[in-house]
C-alpha atoms as a PDB file:
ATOM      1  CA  UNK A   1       0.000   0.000   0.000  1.00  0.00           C
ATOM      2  CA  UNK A   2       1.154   3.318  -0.936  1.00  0.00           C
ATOM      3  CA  UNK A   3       0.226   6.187   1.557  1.00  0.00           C
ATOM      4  CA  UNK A   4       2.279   9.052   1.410  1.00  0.00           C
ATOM      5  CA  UNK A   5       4.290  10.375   4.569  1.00  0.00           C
ATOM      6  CA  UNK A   6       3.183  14.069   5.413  1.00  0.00           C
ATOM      7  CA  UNK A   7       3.781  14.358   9.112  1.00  0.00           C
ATOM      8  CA  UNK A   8       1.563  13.776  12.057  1.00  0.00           C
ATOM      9  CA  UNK A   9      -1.846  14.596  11.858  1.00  0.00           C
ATOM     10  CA  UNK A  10      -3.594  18.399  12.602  1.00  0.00           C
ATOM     11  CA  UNK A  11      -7.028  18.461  13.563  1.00  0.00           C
ATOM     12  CA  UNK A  12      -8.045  21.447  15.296  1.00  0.00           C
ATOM     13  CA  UNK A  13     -11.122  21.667  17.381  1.00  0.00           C
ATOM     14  CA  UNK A  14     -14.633  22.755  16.014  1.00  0.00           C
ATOM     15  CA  UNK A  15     -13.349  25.155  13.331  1.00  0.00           C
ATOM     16  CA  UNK A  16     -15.382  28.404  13.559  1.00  0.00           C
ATOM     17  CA  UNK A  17     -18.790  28.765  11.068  1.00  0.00           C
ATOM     18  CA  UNK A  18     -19.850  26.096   8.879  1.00  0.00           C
ATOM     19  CA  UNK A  19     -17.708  24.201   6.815  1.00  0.00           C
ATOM     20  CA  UNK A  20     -18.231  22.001   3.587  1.00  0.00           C
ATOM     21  CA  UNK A  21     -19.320  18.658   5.063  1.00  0.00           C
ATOM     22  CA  UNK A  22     -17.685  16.946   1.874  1.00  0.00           C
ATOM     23  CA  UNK A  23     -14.611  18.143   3.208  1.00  0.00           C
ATOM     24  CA  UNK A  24     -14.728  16.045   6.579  1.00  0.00           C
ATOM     25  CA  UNK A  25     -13.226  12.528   6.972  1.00  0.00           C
ATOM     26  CA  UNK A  26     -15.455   9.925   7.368  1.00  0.00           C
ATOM     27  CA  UNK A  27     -13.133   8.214  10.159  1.00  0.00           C
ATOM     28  CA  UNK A  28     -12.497  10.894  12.671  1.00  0.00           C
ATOM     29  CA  UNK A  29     -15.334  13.493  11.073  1.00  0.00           C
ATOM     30  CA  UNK A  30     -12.973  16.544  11.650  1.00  0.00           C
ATOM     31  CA  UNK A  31     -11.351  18.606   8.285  1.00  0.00           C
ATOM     32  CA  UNK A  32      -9.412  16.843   5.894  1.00  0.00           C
ATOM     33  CA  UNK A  33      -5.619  16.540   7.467  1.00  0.00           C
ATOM     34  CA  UNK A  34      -3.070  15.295   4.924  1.00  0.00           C
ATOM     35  CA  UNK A  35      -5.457  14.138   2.820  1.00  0.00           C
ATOM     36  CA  UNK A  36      -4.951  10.947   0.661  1.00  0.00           C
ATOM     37  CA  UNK A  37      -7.288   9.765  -2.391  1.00  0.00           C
ATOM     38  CA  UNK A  38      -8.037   5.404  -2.554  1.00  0.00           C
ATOM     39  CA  UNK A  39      -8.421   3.867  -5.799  1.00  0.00           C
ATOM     40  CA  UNK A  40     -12.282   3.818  -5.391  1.00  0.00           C
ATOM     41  CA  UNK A  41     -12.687   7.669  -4.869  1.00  0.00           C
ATOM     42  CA  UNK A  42     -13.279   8.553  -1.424  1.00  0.00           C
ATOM     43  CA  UNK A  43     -10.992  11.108   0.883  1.00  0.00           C
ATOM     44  CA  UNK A  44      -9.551  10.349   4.078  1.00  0.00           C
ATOM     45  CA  UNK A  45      -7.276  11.803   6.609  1.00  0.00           C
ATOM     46  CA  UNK A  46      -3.856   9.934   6.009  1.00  0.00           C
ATOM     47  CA  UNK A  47      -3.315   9.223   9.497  1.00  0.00           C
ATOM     48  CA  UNK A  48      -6.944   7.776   9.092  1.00  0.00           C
ATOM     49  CA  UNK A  49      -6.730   5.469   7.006  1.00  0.00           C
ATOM     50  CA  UNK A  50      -3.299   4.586   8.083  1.00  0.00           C
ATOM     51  CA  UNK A  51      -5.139   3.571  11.278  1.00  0.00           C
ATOM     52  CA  UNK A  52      -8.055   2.023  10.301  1.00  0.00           C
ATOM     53  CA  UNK A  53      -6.359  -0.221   7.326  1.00  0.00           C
ATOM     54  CA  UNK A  54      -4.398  -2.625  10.019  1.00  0.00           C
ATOM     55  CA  UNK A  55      -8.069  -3.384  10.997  1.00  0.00           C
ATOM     56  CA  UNK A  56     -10.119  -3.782   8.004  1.00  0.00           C
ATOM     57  CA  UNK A  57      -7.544  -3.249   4.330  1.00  0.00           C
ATOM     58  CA  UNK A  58     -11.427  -1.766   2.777  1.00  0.00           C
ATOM     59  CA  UNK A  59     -12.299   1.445   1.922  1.00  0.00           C
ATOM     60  CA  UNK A  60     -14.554   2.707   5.037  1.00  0.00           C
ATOM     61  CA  UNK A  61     -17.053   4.462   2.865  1.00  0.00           C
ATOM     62  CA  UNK A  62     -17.861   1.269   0.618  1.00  0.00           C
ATOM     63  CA  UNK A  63     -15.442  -1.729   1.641  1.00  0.00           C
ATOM     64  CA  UNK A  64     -14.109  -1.650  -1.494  1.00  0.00           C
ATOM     65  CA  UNK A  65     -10.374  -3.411  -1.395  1.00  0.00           C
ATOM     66  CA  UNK A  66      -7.578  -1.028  -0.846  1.00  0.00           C
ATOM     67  CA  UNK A  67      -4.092  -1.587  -1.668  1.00  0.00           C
ATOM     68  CA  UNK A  68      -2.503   1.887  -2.222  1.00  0.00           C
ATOM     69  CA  UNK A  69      -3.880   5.826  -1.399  1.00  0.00           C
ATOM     70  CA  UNK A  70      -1.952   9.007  -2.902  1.00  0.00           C
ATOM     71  CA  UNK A  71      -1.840  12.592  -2.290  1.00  0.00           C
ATOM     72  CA  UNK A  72      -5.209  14.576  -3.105  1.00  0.00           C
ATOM     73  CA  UNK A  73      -3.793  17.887  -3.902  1.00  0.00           C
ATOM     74  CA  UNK A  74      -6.877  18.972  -4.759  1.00  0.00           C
ATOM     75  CA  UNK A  75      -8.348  18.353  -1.347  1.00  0.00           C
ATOM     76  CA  UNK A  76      -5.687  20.197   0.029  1.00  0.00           C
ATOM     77  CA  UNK A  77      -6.264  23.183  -1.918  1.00  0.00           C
ATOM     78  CA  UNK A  78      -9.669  23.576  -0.733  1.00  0.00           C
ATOM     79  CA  UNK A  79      -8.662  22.519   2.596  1.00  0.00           C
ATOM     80  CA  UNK A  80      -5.979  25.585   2.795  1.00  0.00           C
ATOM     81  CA  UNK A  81      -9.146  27.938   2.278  1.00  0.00           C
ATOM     82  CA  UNK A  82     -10.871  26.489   5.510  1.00  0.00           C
ATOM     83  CA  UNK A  83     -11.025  28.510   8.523  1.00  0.00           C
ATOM     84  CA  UNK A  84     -10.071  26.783  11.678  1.00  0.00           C
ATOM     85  CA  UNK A  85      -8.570  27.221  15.066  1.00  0.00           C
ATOM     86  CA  UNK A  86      -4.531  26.939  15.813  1.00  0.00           C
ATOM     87  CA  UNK A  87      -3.753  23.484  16.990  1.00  0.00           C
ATOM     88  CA  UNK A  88      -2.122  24.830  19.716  1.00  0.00           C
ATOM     89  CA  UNK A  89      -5.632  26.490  21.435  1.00  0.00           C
ATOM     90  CA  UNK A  90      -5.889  24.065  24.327  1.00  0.00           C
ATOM     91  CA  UNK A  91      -2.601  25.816  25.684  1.00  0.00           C
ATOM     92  CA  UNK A  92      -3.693  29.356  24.754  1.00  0.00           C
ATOM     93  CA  UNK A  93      -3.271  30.266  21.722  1.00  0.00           C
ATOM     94  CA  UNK A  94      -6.330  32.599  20.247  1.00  0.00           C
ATOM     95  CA  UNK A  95      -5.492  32.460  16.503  1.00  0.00           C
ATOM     96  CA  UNK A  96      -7.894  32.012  13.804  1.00  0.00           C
ATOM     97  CA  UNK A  97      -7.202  31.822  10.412  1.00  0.00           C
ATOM     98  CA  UNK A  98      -7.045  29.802   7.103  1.00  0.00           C
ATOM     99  CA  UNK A  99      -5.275  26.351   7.916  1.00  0.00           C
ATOM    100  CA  UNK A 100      -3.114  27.133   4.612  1.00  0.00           C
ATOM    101  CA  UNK A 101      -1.922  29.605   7.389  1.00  0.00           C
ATOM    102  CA  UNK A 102      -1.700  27.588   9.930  1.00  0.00           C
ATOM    103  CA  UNK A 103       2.332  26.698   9.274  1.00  0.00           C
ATOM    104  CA  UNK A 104       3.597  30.280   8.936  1.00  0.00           C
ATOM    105  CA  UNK A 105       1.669  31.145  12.095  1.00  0.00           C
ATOM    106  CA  UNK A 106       3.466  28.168  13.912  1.00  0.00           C
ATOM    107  CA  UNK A 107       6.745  29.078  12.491  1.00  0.00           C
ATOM    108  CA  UNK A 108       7.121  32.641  13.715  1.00  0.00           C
ATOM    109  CA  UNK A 109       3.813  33.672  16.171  1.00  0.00           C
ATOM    110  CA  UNK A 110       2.067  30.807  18.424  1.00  0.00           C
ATOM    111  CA  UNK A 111       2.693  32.097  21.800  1.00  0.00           C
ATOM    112  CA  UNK A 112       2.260  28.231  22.629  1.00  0.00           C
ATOM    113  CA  UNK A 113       4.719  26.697  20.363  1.00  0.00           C
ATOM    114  CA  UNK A 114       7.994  25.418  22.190  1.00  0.00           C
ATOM    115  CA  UNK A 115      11.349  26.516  21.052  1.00  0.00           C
ATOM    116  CA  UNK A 116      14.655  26.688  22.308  1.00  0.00           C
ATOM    117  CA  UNK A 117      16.766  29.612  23.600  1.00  0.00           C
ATOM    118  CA  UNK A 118      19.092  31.004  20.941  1.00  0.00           C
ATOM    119  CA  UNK A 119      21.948  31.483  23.426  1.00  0.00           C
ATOM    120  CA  UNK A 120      24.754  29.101  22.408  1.00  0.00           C
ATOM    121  CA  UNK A 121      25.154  26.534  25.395  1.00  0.00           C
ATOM    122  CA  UNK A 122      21.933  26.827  26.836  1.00  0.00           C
ATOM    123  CA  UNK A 123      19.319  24.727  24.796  1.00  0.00           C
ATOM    124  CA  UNK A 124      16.724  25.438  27.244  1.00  0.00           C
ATOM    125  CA  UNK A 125      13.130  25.218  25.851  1.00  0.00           C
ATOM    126  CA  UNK A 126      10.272  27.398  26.522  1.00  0.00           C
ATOM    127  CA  UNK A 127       6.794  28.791  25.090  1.00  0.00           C
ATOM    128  CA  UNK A 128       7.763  31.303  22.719  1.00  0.00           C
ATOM    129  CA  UNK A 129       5.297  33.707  24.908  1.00  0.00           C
ATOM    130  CA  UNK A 130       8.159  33.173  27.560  1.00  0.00           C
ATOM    131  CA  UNK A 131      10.826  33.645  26.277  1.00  0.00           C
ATOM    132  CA  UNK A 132      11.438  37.293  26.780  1.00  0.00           C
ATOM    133  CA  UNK A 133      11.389  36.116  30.374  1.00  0.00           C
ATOM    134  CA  UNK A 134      13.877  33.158  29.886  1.00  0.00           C
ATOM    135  CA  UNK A 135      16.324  35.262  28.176  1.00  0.00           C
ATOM    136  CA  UNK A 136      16.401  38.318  31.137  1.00  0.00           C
ATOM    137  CA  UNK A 137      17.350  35.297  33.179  1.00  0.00           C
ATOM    138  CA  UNK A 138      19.077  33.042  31.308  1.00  0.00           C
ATOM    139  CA  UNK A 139      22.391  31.303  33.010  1.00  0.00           C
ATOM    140  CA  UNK A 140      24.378  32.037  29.881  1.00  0.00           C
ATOM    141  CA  UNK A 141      23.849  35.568  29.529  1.00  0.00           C
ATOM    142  CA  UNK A 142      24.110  36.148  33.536  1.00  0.00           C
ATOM    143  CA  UNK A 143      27.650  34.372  33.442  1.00  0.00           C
ATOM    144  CA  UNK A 144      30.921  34.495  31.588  1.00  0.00           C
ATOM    145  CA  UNK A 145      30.914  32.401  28.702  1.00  0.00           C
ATOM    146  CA  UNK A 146      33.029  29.208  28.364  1.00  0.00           C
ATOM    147  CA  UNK A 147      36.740  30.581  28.429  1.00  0.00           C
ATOM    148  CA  UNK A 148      36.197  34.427  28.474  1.00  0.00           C
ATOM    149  CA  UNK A 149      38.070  35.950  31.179  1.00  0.00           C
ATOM    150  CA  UNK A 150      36.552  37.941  34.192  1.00  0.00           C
ATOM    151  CA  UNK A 151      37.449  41.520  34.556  1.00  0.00           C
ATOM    152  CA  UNK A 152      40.597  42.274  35.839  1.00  0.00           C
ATOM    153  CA  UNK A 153      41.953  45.072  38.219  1.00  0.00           C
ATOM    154  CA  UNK A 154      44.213  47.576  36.879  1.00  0.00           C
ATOM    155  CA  UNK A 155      47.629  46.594  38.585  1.00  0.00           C
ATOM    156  CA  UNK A 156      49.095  50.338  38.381  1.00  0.00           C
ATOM    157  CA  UNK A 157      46.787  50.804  41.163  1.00  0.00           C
ATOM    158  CA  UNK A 158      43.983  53.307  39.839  1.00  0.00           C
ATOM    159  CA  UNK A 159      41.123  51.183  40.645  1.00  0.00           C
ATOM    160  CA  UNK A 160      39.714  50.883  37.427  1.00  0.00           C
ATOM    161  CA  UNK A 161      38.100  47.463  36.536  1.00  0.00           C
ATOM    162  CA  UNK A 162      37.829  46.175  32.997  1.00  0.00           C
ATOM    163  CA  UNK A 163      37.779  43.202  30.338  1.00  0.00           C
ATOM    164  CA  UNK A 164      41.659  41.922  30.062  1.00  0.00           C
ATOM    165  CA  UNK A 165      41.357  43.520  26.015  1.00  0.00           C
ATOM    166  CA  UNK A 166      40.727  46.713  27.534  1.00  0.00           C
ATOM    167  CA  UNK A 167      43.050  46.371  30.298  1.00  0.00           C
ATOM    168  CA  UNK A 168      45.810  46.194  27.785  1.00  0.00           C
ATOM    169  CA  UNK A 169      44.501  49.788  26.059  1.00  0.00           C
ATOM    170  CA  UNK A 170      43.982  51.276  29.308  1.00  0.00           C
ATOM    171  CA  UNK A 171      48.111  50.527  30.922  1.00  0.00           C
ATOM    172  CA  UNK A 172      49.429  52.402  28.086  1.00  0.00           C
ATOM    173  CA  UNK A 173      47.167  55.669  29.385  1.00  0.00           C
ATOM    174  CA  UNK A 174      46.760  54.957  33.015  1.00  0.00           C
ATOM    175  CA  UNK A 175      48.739  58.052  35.111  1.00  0.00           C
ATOM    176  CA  UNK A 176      49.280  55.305  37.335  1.00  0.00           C
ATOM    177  CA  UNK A 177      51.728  53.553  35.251  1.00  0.00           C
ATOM    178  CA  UNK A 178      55.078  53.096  37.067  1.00  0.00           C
ATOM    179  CA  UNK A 179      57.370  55.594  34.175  1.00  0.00           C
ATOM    180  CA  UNK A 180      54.324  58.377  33.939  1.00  0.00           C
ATOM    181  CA  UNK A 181      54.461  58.193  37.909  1.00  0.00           C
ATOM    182  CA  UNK A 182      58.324  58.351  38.074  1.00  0.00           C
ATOM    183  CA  UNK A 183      58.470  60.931  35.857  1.00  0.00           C
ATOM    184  CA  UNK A 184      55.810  63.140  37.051  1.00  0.00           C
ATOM    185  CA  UNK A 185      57.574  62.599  40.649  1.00  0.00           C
ATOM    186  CA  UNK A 186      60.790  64.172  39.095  1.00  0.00           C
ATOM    187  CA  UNK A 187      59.070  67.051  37.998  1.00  0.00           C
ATOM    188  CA  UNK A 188      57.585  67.899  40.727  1.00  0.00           C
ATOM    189  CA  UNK A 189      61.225  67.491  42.230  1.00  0.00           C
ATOM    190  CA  UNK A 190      62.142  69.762  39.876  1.00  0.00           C
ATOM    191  CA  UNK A 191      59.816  72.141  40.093  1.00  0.00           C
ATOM    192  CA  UNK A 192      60.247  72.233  43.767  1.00  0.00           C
ATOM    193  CA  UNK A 193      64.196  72.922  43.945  1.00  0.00           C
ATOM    194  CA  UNK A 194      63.447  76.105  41.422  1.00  0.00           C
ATOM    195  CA  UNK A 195      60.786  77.350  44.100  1.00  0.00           C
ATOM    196  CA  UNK A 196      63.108  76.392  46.924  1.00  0.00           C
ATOM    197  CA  UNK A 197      66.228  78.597  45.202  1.00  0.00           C
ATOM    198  CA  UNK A 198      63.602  81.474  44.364  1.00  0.00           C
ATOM    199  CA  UNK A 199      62.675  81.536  48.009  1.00  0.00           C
ATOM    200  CA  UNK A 200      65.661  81.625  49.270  1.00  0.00           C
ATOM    201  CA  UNK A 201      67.268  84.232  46.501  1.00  0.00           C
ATOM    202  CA  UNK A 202      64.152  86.507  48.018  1.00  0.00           C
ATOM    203  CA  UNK A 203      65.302  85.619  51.707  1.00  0.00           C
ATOM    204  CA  UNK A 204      68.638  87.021  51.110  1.00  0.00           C
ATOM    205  CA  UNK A 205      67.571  90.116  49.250  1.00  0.00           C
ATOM    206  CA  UNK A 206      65.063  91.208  51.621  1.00  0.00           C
ATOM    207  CA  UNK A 207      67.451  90.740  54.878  1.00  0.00           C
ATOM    208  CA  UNK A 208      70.693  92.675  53.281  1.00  0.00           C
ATOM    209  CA  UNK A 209      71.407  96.182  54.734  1.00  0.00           C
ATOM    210  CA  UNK A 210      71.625  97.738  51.155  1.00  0.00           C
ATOM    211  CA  UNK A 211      68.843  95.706  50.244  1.00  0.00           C
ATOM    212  CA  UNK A 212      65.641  98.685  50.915  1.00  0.00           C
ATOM    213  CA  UNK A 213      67.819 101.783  50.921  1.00  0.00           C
ATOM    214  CA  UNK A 214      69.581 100.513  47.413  1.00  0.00           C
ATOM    215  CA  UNK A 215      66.018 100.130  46.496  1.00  0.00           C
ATOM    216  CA  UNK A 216      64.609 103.525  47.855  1.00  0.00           C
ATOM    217  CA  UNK A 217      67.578 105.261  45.900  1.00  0.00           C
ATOM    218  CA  UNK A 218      66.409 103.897  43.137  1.00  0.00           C
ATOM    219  CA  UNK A 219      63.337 105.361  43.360  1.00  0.00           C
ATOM    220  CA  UNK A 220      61.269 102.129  44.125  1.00  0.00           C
ATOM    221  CA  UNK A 221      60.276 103.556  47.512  1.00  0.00           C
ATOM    222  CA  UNK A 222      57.059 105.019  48.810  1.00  0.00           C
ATOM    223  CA  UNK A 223      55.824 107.751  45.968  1.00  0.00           C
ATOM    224  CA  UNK A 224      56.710 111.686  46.815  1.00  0.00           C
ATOM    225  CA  UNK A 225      54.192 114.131  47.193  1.00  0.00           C
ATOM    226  CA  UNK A 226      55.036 117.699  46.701  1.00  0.00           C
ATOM    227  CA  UNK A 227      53.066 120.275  48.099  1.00  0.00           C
END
């Protein structure tokens, strides 16, 4: 017998408003579902008859021998058109729509269907409704992956925190690093022993005995007034 392999079977409860009766299957009475054609004529659900012909190997509409059923395409066509529930409603899912639909709507917007976190090494599997939820909390996002590196401490001492690739940029700038530290020590130095010899240059000039009256001499005391 030749019954073509489509899948498991997709019957969705009571489809909304009437539907063609001559589209029904005989066996389970629900919409057409894969359906296959017998040599005599009559349309069943492929999981149908794939059930039933272990039992009896007749047609179930008029016991007619069967030894092979193929694809109706036709059937299937006018089964596409058929409104109906998404298979998924029993867990939630509110969508209505054509059942030719019914595979796109599974493949990108049942809230119902499972599927598996995208995060490489995780592999945990949720309703797609939660996994916004799943991925605020998921174990691979909330720890370092497999063989990155933790942040590191910057060892000139400035306290600054960072991934070990950054580290490496931030040495070269850090005023922390031992050379920029030496060097801005002997500056200071420097700049220190020029106040110190100022200072003491002023020290001297203001204590010598020639030092103000030189100076007043010279005109750089108080202003004269003349009457």
């Amino acid at each position: 017998m030749n019954l073509p392999i489509q899948g498991s079977p997709m019957h969705d409860p009571a489809p909304p408003g009437a539907h063609d009766p001559n589209l029904s299957c005989s066996i389970c009475l629900n919409v057409f579902s894969h359906p296959v054609r017998t040599a005599c004529g009559h349309v069943f659900c492929q999981a149908c008859l794939q059930s039933w012909l272990p039992q009896k190997a007749q047609c179930p509409e008029c016991r007619a021998p069967v030894t092979e059923a193929t694809r109706d395409r036709f059937a299937e066509r006018l089964v596409s058109n058929v409104e109906g529930f998404c298979q998924f409603r029993s867990h939630g899912c509110r969508w209505v729509g054509r059942r030719g639909e019914m595979s796109a709507h599974l493949a990108s917007d049942c809230p119902a269907v499972t599927i598996c976190c995208p995060n490489q090494g995780c592999g945990q599997e949720v309703p797609r409704s939660g996994l916004p939820e799943h991925m605020r909390e998921c174990a691979v996002i909330c720890r370092p992956a497999d063989g990155a590196a933790e942040d590191v401490e910057c060892p000139w001492g400035c306290g600054l925190c960072d991934s070990p690739l950054q580290m490496e940029l931030h040495k070269a700038e850090c005023l922390m690093e031992p050379r920029k530290l030496l060097a801005a020590i002997h500056k200071l130095h420097a700049e220190n022993t020029r106040l110190g010899a100022e200072n003491e240059q002023l020290r001297d000039h203001v204590a010598s005995p020639n030092g103000p009256r030189k100076r007043a001499a010279l005109g750089g005391g108080d202003d004269m007034v003349f009457g």
